[in-house]
N, C-alpha and C. Protein backbone atom coordinates (compact mmCIF):
# COMPACT_ATOMS: atom_id res chain seq x y z
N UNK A 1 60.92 5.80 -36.83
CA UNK A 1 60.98 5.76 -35.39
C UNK A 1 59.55 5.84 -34.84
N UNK A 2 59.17 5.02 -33.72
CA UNK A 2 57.82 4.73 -33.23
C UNK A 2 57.90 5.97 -32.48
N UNK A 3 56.50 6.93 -32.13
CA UNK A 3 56.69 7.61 -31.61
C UNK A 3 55.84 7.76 -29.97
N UNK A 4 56.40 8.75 -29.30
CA UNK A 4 56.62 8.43 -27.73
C UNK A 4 55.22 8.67 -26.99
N UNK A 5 55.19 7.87 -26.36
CA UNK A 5 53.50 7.90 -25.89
C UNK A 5 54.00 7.84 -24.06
N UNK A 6 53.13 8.67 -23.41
CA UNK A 6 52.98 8.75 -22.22
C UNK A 6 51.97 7.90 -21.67
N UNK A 7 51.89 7.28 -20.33
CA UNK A 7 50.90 6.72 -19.25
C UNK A 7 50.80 7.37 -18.03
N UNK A 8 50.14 8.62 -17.73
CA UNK A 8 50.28 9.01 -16.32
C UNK A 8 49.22 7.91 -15.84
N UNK A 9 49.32 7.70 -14.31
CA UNK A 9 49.00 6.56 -13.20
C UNK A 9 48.72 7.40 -12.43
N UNK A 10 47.87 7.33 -12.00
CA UNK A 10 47.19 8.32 -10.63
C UNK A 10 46.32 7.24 -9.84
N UNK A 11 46.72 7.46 -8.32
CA UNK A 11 46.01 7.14 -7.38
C UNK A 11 45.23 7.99 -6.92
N UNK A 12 43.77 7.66 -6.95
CA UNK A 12 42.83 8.39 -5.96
C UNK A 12 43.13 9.12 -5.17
N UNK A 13 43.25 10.30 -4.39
CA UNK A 13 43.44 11.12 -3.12
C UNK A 13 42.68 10.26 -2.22
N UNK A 14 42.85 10.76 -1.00
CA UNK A 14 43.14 10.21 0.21
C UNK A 14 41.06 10.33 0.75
N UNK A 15 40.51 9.07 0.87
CA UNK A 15 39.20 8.85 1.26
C UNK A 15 38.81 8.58 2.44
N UNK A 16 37.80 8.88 2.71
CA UNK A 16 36.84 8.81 4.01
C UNK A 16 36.21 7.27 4.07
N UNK A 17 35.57 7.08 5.35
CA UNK A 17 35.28 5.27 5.33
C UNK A 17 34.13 5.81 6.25
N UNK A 18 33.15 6.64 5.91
CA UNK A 18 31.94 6.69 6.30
C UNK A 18 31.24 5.18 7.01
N UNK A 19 30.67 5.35 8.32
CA UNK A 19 29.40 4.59 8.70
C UNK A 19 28.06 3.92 7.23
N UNK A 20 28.62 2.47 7.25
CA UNK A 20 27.24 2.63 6.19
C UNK A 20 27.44 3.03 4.63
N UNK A 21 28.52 3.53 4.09
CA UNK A 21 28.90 3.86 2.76
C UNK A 21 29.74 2.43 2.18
N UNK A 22 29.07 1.51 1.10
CA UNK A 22 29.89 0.64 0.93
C UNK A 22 31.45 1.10 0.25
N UNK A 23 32.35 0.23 -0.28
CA UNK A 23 33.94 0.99 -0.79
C UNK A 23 33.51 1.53 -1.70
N UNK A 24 32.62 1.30 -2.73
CA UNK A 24 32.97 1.86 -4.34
C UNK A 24 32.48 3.26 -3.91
N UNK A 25 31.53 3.64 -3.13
CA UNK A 25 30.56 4.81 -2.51
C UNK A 25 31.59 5.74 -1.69
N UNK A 26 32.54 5.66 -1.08
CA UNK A 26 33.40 6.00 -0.13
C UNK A 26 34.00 7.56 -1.10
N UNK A 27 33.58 8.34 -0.13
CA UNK A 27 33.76 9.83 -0.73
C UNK A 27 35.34 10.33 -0.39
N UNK A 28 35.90 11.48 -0.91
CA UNK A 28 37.08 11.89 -0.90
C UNK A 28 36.95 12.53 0.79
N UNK A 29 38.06 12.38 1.67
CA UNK A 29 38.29 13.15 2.78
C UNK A 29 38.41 14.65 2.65
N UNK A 30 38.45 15.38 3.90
CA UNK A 30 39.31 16.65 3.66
C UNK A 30 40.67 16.96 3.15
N UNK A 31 41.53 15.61 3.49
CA UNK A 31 42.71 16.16 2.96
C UNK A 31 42.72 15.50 1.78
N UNK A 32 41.91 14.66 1.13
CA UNK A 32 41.40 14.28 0.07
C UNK A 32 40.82 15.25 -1.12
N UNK A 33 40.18 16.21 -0.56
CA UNK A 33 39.33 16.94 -1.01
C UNK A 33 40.64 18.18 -1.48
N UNK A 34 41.71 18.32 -0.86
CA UNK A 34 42.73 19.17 -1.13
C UNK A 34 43.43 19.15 -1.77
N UNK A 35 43.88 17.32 -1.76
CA UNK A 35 44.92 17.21 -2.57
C UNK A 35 44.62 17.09 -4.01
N UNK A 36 43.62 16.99 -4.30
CA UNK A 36 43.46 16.31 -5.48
C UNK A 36 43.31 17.40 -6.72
N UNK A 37 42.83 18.66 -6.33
CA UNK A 37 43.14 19.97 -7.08
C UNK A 37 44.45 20.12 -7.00
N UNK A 38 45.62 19.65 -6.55
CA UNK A 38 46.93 19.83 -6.33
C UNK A 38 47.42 18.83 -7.59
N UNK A 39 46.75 17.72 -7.78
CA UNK A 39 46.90 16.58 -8.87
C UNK A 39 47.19 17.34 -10.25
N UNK A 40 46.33 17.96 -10.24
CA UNK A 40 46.13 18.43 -11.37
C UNK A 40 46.42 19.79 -11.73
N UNK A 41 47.02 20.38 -10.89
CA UNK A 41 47.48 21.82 -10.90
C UNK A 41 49.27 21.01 -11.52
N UNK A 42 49.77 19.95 -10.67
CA UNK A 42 51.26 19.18 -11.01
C UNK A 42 50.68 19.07 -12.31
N UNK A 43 49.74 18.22 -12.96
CA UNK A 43 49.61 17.36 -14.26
C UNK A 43 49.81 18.83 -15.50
N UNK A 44 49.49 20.06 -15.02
CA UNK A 44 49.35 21.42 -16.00
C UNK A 44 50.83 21.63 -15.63
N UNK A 45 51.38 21.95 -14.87
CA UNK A 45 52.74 22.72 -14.48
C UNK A 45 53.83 21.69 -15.42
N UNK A 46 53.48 20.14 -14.86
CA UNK A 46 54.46 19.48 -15.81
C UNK A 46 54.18 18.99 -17.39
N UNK A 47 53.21 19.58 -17.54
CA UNK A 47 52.77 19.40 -19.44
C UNK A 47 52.32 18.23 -19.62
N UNK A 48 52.06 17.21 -18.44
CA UNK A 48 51.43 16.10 -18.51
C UNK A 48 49.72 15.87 -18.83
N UNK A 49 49.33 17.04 -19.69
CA UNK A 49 47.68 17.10 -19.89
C UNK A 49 47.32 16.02 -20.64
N UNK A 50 46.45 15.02 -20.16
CA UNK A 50 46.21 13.88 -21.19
C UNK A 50 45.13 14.43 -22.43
N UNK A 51 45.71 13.39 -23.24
CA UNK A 51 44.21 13.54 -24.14
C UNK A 51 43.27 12.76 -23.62
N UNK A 52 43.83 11.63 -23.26
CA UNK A 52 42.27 10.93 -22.62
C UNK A 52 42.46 10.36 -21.40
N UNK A 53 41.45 10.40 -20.81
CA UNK A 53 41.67 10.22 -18.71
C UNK A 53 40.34 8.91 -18.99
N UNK A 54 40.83 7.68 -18.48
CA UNK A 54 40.51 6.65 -17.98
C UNK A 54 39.96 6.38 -16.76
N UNK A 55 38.75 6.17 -15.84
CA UNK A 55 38.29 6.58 -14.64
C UNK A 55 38.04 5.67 -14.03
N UNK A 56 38.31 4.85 -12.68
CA UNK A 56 37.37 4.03 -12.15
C UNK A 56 35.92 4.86 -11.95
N UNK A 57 35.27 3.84 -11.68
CA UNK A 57 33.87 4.29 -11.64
C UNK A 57 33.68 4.72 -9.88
N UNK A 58 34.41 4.74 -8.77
CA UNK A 58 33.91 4.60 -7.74
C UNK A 58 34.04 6.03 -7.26
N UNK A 59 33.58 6.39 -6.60
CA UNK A 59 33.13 7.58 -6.28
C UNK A 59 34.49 8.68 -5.86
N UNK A 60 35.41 8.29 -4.85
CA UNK A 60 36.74 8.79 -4.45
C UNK A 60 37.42 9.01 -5.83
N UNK A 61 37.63 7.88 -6.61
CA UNK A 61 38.49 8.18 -7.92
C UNK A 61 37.69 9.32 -8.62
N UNK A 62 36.33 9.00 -9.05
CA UNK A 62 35.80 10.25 -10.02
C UNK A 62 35.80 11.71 -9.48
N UNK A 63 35.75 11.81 -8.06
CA UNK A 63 35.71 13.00 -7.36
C UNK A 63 37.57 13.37 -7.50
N UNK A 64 38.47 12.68 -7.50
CA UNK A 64 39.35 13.08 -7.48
C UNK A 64 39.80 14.00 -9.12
N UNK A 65 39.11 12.69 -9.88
CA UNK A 65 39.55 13.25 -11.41
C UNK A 65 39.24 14.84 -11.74
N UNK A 66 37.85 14.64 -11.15
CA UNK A 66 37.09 15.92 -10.88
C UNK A 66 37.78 17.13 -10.79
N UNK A 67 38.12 17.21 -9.70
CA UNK A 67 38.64 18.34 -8.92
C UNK A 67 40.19 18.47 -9.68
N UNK A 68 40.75 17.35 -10.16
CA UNK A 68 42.14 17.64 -10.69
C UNK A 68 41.72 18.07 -11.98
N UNK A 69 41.10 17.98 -12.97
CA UNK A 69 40.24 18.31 -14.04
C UNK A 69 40.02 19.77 -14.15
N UNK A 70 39.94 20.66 -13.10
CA UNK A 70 39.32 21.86 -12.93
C UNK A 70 40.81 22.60 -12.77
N UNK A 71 41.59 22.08 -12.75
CA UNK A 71 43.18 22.94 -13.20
C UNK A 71 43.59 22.64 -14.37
N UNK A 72 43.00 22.25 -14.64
CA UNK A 72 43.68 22.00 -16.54
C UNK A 72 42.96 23.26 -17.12
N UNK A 73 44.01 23.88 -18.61
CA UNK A 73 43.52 24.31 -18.94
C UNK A 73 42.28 24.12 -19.96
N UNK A 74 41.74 23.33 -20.39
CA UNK A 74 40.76 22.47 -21.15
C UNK A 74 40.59 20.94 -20.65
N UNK A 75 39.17 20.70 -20.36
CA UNK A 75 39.62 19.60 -19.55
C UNK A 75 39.57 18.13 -20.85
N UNK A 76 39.88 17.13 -20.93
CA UNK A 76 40.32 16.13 -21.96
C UNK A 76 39.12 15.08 -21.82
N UNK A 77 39.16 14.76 -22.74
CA UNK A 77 37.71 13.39 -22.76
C UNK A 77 38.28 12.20 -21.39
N UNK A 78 36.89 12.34 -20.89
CA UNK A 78 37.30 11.30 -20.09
C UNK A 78 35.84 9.88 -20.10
N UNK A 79 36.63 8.55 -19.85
CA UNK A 79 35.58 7.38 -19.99
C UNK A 79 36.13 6.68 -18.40
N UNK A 80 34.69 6.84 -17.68
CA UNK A 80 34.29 6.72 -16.92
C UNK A 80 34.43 4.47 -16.84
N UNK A 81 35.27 3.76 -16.36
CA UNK A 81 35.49 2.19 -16.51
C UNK A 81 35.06 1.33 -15.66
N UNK A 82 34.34 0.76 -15.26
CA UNK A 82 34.05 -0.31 -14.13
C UNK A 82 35.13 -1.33 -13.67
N UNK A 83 35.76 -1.36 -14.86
CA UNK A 83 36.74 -2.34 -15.09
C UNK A 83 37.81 -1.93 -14.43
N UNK A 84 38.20 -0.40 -14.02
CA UNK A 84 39.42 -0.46 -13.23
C UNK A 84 39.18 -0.26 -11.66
N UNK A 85 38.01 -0.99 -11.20
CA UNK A 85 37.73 -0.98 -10.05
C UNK A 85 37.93 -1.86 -9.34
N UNK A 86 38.79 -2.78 -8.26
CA UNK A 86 38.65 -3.72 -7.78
C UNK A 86 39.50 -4.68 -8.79
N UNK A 87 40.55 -4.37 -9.66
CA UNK A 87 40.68 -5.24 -10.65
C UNK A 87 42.31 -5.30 -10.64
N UNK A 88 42.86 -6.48 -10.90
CA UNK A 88 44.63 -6.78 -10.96
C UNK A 88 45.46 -6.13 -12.05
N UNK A 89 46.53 -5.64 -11.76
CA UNK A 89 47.26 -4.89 -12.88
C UNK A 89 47.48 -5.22 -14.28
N UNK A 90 47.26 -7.11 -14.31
CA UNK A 90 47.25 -7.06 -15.68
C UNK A 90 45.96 -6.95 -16.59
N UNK A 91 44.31 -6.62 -15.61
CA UNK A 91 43.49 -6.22 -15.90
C UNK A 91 43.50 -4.32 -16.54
N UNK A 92 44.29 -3.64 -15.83
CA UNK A 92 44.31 -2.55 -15.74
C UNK A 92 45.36 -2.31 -17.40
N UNK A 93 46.57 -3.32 -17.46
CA UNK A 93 47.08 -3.36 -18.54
C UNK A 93 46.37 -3.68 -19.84
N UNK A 94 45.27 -4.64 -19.72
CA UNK A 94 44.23 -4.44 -20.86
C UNK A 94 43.65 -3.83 -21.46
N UNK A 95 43.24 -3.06 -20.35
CA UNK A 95 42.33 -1.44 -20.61
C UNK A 95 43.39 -0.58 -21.23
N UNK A 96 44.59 -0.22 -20.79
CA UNK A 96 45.53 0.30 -21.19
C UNK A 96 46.02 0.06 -22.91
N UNK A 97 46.14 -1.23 -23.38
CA UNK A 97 46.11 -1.98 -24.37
C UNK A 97 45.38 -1.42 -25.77
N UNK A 98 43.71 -0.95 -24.86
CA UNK A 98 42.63 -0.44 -26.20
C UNK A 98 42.38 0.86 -26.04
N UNK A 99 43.53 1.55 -25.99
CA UNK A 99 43.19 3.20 -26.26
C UNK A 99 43.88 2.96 -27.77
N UNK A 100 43.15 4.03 -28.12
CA UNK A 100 42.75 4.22 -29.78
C UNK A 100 44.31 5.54 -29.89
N UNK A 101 44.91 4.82 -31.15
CA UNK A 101 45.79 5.24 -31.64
C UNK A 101 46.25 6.86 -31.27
N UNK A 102 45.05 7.68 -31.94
CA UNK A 102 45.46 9.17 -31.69
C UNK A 102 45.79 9.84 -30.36
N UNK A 103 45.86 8.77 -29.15
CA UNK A 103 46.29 9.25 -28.54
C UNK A 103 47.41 8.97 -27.52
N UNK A 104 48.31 10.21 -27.21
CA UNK A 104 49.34 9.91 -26.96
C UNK A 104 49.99 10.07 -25.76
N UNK A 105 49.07 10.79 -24.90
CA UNK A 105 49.13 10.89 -23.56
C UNK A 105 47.75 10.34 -22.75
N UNK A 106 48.03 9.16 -22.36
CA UNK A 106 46.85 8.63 -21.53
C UNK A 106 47.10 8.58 -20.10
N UNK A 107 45.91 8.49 -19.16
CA UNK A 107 45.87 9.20 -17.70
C UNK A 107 44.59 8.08 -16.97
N UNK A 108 45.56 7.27 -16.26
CA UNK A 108 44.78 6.64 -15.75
C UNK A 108 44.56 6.64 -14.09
N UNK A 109 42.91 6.95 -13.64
CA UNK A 109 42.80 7.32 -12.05
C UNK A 109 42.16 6.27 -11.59
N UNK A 110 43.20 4.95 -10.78
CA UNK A 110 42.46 4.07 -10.32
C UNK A 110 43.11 3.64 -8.63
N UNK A 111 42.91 2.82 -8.00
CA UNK A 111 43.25 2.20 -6.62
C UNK A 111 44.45 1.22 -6.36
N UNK A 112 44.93 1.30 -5.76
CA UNK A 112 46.17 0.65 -5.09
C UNK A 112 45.14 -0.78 -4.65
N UNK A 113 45.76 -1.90 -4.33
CA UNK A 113 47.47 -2.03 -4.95
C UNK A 113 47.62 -1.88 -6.53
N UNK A 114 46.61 -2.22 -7.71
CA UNK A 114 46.71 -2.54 -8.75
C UNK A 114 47.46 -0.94 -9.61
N UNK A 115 47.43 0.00 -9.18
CA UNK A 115 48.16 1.23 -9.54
C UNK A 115 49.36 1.15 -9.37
N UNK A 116 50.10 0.97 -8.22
CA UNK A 116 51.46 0.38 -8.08
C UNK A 116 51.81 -0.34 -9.11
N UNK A 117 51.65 -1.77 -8.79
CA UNK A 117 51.53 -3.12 -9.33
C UNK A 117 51.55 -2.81 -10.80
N UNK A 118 50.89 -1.84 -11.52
CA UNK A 118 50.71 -1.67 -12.73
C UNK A 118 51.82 -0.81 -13.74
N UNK A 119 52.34 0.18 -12.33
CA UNK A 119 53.87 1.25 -12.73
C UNK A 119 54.74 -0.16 -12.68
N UNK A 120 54.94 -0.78 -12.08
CA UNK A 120 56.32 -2.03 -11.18
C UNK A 120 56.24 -2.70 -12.50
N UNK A 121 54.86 -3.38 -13.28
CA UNK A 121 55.13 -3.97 -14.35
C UNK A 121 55.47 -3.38 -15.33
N UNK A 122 55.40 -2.44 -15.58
CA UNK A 122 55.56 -1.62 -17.32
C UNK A 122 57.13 -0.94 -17.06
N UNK A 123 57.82 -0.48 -16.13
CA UNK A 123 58.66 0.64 -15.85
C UNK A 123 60.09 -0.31 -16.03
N UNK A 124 60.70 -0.06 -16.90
CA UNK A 124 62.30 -1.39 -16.69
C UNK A 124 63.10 -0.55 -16.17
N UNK A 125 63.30 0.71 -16.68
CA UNK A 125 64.23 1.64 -16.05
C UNK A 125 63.27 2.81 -15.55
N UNK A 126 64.31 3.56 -15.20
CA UNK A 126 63.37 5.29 -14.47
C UNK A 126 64.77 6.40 -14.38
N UNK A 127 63.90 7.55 -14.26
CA UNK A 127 65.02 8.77 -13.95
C UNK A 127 65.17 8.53 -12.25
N UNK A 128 66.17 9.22 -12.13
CA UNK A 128 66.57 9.02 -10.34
C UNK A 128 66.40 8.09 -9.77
N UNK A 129 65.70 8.27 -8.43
CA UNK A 129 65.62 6.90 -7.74
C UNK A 129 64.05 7.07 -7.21
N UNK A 130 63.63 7.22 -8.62
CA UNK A 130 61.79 7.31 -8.88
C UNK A 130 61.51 5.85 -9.05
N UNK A 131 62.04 4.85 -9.49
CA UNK A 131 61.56 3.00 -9.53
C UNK A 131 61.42 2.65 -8.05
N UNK A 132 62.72 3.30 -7.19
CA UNK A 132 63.02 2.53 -5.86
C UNK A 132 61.96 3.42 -5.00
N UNK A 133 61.47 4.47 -5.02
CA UNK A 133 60.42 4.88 -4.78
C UNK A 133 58.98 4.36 -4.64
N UNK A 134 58.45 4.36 -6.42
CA UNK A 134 57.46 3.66 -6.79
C UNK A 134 57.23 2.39 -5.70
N UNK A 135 58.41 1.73 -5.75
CA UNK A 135 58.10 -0.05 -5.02
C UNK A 135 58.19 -0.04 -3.52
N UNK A 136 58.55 1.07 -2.98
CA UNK A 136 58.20 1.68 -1.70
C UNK A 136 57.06 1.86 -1.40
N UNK A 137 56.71 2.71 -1.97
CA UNK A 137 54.51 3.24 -1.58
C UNK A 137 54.78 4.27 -2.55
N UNK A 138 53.48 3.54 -2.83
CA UNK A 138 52.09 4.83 -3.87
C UNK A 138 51.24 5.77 -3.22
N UNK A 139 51.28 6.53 -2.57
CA UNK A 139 50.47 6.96 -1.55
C UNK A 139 49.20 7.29 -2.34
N UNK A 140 48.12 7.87 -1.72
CA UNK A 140 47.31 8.56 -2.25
C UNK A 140 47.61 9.66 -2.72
N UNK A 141 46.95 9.89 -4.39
CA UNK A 141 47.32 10.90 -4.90
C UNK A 141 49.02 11.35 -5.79
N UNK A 142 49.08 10.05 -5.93
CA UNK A 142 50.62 9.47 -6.24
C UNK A 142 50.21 9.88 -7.51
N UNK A 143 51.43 10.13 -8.72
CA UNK A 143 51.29 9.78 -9.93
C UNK A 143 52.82 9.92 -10.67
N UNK A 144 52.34 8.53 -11.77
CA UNK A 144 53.41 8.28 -11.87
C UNK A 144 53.51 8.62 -13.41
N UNK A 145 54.56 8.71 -14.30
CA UNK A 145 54.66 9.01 -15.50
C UNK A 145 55.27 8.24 -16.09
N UNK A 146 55.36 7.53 -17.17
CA UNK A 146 55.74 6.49 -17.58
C UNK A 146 55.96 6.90 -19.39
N UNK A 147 57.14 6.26 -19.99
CA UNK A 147 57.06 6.85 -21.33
C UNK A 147 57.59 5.52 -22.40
N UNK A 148 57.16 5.62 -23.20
CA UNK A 148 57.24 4.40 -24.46
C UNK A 148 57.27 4.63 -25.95
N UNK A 149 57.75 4.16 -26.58
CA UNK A 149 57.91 3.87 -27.68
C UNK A 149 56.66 2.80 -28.56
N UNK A 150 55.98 2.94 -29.39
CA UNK A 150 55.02 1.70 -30.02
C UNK A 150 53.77 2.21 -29.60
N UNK A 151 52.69 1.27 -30.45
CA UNK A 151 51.51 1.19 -30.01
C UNK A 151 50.83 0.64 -28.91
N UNK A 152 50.24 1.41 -28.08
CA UNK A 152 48.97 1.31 -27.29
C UNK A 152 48.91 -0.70 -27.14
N UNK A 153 48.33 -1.22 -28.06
CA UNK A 153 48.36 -3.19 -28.02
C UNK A 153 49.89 -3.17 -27.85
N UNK A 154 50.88 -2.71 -28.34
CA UNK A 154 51.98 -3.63 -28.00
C UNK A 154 52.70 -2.92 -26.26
N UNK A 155 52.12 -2.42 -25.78
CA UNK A 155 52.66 -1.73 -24.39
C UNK A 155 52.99 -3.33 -23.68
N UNK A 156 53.68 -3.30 -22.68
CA UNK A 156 53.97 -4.39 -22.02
C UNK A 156 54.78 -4.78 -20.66
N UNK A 157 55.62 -5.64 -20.02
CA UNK A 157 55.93 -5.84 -19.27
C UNK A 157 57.51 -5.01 -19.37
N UNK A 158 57.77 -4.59 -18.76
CA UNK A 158 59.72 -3.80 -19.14
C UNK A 158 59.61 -2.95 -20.22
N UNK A 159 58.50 -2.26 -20.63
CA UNK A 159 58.60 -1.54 -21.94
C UNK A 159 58.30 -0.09 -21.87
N UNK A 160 58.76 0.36 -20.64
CA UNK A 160 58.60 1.77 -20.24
C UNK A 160 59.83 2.30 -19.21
N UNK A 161 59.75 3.69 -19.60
CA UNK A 161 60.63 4.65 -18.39
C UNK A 161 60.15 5.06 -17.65
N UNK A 162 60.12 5.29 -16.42
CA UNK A 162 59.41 5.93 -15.36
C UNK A 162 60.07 7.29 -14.92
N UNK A 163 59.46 8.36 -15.72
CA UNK A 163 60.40 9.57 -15.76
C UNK A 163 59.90 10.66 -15.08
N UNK A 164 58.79 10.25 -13.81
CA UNK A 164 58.85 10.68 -12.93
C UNK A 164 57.71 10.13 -11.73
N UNK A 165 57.70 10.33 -10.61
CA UNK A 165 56.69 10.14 -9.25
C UNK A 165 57.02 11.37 -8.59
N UNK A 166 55.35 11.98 -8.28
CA UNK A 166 55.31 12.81 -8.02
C UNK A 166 54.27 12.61 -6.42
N UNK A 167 53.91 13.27 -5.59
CA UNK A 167 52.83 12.98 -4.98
C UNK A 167 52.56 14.50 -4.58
N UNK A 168 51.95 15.32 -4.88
CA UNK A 168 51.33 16.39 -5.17
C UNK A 168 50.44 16.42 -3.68
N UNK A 169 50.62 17.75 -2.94
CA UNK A 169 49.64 17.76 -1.54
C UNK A 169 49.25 19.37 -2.00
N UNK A 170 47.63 19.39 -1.21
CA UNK A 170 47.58 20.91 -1.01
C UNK A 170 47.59 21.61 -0.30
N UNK A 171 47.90 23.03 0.01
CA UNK A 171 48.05 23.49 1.13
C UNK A 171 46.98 23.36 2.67
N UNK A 172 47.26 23.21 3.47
CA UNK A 172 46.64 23.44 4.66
C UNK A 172 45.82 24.40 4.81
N UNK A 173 44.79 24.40 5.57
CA UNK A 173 43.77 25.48 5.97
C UNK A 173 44.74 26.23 7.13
């Protein structure tokens, strides 16, 4: 029996559109800045700790990983990607494609639409009415969990469960 490999999907928390800051530069908001320790406080509570976290390179995503990073209890190797910036889901499925065998929970923090777009392709079924969700909105700070059978190259189109969406907020000042 092939054994079961996770994809958490995380959208960036919620960003600021500064005067003068181009997109990739565009820093996390306040309620950005809140939620995203909330990311990762969910990713520890539900045992979803990756071994390896996949990053866009742009500033909102790494600040988010960041701060969700700092609720784990050990934080997990993470590779920092250019490639999931600005890029289409079956780009994002590539990257996905060349994670290296030993690992079995991978965690990827990149931008809508291609984060959506990327749960909608892999997910055939789901628990509850977490699919009809997903194809609703990803909000910021969304994450989705996804589970499979096989290797990493053979992941694919209909070849996952979506066994949960979560969207994690933090408390108010």
């Amino acid at each position: 029996m092939a054994e079961l490999r996770r994809l958490v999907v995380v959208r960036h928390a919620k960003s600021a559109r500064p005067a003068g800051v181009g997109d990739h530069d565009r820093p996390l908001n306040k309620r950005g800045l809140r939620d995203a320790p909330a990311v990762g406080a969910w990713l520890r509570d539900a045992g979803c700790v990756p071994d390896l976290v996949l990053c866009s390179t742009a500033v909102r995503a790494s600040r988010t990983w960041e701060l969700a990073a700092a609720q784990l209890p050990a934080p997990p190797a993470v590779r920092h990607e250019r490639r999931l910036y600005g890029t289409p889901a079956t780009d994002l499925l590539d990257v996905v494609r060349r994670t290296p065998d030993a690992v079995r929970t991978l965690l990827l923090v990149g931008h809508n639409p291609a984060v959506q777009e990327l749960v909608l392709l892999l997910a055939s079924e789901a628990l509850g009415d977490a699919l009809e969700r997903a194809r609703d909105k990803f909000p910021t700070s969304a994450i989705a969990v996804l589970a499979g059978q096989g290797s990493w190259p053979a992941t694919g189109p209909g070849g996952a469960l979506l066994t949960d969406l979560a969207v994690p907020r933090g408390a108010e000042d």
